[in-house]
N, C-alpha and C. Protein backbone atom coordinates (compact mmCIF):
# COMPACT_ATOMS: atom_id res chain seq x y z
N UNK A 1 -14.03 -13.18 -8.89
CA UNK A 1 -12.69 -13.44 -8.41
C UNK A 1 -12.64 -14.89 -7.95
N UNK A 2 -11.27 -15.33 -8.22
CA UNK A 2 -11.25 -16.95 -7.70
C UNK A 2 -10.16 -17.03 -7.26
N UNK A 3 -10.39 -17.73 -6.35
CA UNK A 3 -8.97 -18.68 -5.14
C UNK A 3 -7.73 -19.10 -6.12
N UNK A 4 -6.58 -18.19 -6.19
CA UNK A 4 -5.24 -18.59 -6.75
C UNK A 4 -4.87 -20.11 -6.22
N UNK A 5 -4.19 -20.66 -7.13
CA UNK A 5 -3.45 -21.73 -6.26
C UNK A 5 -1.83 -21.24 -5.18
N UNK A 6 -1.44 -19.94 -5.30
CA UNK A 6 -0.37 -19.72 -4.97
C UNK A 6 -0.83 -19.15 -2.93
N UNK A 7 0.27 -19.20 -2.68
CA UNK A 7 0.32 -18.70 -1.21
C UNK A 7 -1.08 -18.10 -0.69
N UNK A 8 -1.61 -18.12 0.77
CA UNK A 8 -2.76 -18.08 0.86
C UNK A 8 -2.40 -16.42 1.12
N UNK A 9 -4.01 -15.95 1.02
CA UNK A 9 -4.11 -14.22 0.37
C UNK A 9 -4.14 -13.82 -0.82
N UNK A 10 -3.23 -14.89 -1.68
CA UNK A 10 -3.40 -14.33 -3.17
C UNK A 10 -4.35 -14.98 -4.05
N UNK A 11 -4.97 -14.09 -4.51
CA UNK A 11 -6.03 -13.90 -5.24
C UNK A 11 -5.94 -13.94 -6.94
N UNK A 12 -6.93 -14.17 -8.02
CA UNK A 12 -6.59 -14.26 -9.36
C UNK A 12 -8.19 -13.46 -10.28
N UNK A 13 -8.27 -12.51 -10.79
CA UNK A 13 -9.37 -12.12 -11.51
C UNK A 13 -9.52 -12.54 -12.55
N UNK A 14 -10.34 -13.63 -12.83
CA UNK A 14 -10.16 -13.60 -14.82
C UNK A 14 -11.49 -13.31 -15.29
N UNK A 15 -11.47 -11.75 -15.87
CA UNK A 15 -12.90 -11.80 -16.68
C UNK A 15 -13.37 -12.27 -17.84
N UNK A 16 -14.55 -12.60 -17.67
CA UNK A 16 -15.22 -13.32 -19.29
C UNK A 16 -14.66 -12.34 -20.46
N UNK A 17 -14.99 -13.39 -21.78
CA UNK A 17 -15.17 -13.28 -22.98
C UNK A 17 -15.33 -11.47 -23.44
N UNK A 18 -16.68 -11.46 -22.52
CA UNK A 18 -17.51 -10.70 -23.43
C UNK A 18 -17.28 -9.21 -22.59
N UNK A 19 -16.62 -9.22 -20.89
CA UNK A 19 -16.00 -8.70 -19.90
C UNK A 19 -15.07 -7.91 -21.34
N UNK A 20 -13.89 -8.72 -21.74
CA UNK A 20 -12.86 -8.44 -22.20
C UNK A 20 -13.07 -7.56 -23.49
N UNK A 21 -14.16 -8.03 -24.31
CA UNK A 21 -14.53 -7.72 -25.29
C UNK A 21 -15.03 -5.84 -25.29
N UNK A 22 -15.94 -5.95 -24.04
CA UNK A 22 -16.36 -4.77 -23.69
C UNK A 22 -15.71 -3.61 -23.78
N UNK A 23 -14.65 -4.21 -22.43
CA UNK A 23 -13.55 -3.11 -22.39
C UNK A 23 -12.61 -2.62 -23.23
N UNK A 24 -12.34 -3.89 -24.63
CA UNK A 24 -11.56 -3.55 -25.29
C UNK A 24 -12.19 -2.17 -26.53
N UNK A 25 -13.84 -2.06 -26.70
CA UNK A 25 -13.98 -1.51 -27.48
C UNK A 25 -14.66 0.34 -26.74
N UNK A 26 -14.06 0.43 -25.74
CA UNK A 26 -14.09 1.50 -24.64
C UNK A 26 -13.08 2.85 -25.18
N UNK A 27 -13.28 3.55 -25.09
CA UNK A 27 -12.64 5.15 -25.50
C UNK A 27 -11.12 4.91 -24.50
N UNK A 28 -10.39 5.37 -25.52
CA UNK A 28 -8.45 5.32 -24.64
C UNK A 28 -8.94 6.14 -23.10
N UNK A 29 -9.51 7.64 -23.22
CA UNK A 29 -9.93 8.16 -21.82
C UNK A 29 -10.66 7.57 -20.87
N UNK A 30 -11.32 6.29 -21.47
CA UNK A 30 -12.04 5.74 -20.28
C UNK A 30 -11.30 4.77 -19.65
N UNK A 31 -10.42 4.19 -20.40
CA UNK A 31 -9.32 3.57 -20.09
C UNK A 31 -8.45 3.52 -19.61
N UNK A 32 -8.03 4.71 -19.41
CA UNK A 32 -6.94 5.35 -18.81
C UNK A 32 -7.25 5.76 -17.46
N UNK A 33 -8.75 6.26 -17.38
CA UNK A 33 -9.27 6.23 -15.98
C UNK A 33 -9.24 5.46 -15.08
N UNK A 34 -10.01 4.60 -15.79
CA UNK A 34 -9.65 3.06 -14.91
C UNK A 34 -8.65 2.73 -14.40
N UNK A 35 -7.74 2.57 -15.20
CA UNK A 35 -6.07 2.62 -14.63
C UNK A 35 -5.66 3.29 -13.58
N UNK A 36 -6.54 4.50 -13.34
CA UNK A 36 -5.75 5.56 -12.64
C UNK A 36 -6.36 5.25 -11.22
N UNK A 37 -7.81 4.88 -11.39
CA UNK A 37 -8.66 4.53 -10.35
C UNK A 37 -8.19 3.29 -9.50
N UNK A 38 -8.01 1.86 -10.33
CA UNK A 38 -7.26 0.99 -9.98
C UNK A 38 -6.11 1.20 -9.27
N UNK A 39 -4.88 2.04 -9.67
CA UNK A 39 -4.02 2.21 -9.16
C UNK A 39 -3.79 2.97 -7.86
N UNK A 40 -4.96 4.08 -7.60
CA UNK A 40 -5.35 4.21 -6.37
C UNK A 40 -5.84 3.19 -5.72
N UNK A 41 -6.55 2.78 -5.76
CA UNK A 41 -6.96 1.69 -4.80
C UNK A 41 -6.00 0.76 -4.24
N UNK A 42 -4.72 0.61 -4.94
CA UNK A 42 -3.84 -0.23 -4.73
C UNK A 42 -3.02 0.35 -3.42
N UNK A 43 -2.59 1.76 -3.89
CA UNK A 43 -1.95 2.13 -3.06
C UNK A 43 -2.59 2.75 -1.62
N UNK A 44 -3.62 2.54 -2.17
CA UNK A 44 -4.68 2.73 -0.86
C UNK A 44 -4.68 1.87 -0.03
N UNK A 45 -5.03 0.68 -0.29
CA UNK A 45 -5.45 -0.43 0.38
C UNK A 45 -4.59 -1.23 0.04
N UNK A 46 -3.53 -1.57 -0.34
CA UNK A 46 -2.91 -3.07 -0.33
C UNK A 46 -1.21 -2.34 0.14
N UNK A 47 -0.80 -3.02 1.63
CA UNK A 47 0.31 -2.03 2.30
C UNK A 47 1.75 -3.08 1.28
N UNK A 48 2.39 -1.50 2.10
CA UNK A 48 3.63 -1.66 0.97
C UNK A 48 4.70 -2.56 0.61
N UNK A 49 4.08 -3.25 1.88
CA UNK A 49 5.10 -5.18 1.78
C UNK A 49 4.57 -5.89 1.19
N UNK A 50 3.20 -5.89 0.71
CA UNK A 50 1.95 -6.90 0.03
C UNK A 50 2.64 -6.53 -1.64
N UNK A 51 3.33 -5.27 -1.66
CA UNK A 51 2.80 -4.51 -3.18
C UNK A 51 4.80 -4.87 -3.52
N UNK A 52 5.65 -4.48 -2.43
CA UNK A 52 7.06 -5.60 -2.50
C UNK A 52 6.85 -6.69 -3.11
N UNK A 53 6.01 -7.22 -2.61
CA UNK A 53 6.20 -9.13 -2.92
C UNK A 53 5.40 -9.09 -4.28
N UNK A 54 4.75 -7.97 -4.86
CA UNK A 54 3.98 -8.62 -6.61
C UNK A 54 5.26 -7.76 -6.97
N UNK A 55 5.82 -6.75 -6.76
CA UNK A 55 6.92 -5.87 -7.37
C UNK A 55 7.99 -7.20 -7.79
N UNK A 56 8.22 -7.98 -7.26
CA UNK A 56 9.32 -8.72 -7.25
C UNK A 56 8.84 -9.80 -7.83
N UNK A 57 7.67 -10.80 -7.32
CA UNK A 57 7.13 -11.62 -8.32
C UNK A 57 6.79 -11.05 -9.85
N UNK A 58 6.68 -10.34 -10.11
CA UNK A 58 6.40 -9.46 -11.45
C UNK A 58 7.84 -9.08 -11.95
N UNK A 59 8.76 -9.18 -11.67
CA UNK A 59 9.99 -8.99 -12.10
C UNK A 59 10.24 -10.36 -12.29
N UNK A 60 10.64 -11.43 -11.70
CA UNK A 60 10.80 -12.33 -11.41
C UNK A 60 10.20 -13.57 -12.70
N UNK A 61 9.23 -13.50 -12.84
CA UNK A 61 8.23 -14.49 -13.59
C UNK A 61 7.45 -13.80 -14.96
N UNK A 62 7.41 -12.24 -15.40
CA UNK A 62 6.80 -11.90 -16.03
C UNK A 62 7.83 -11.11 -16.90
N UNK A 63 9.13 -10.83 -16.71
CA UNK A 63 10.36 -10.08 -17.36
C UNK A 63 10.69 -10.78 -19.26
N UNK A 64 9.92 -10.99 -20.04
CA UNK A 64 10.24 -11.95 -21.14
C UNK A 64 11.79 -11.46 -21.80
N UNK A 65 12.44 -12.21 -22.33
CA UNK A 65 13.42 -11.70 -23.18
C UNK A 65 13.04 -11.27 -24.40
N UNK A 66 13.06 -10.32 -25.17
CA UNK A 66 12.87 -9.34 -26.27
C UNK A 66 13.62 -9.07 -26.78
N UNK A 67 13.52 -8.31 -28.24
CA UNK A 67 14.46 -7.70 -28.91
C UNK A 67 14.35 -6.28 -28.95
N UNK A 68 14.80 -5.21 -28.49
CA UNK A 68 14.78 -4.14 -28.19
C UNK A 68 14.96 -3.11 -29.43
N UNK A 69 15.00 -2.49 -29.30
CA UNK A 69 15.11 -1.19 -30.39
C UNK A 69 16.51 -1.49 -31.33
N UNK A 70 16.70 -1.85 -32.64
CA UNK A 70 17.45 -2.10 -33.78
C UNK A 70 17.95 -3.84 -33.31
N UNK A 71 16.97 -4.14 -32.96
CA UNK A 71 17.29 -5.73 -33.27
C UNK A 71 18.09 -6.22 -31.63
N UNK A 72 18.61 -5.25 -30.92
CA UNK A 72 19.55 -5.93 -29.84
C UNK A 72 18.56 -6.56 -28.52
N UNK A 73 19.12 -7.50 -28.10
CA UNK A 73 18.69 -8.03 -26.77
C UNK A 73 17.98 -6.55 -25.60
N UNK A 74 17.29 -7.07 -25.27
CA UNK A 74 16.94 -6.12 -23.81
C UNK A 74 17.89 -6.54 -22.77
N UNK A 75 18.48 -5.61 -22.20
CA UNK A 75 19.31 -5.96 -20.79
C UNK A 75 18.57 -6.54 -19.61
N UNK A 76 19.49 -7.27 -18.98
CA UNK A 76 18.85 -8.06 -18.15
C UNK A 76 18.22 -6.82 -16.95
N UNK A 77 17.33 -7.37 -16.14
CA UNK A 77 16.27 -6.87 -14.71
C UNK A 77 16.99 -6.85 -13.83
């Protein structure tokens, strides 16, 4: 894990190459675990104003414009 440049507390994970590689060639069920495990932990440990502020930065900065199902725009967030 490494020191984000953004507001202090926030944090940035980037795993290696071979990290990525790993996981990508992992069974969908093991995958899905993980997810599930991760996502406990979140709501475990990170309180619900910490998990507000990525809810909204994640809306905010990560929303792309797309083309949705038969060619039309996605509605706006």
């Amino acid at each position: 894990m490494r020191r984000d440049s953004g507001p202090p507390g926030d944090y940035t994970f980037r795993p290696s190459r071979e990290t990525v590689r790993a996981f990508k060639n992992l069974p969908a069920e093991v995958k899905l675990d993980w997810l599930e495990q991760a996502v406990l932990f979140v709501e475990t440990f990170v309180s619900p104003e910490k998990r507000a502020r990525w809810d909204q930065r994640w809306r905010r900065d990560h929303v792309p414009v797309t083309r949705g199902e038969g060619g039309w725009p996605t509605p706006e967030r």
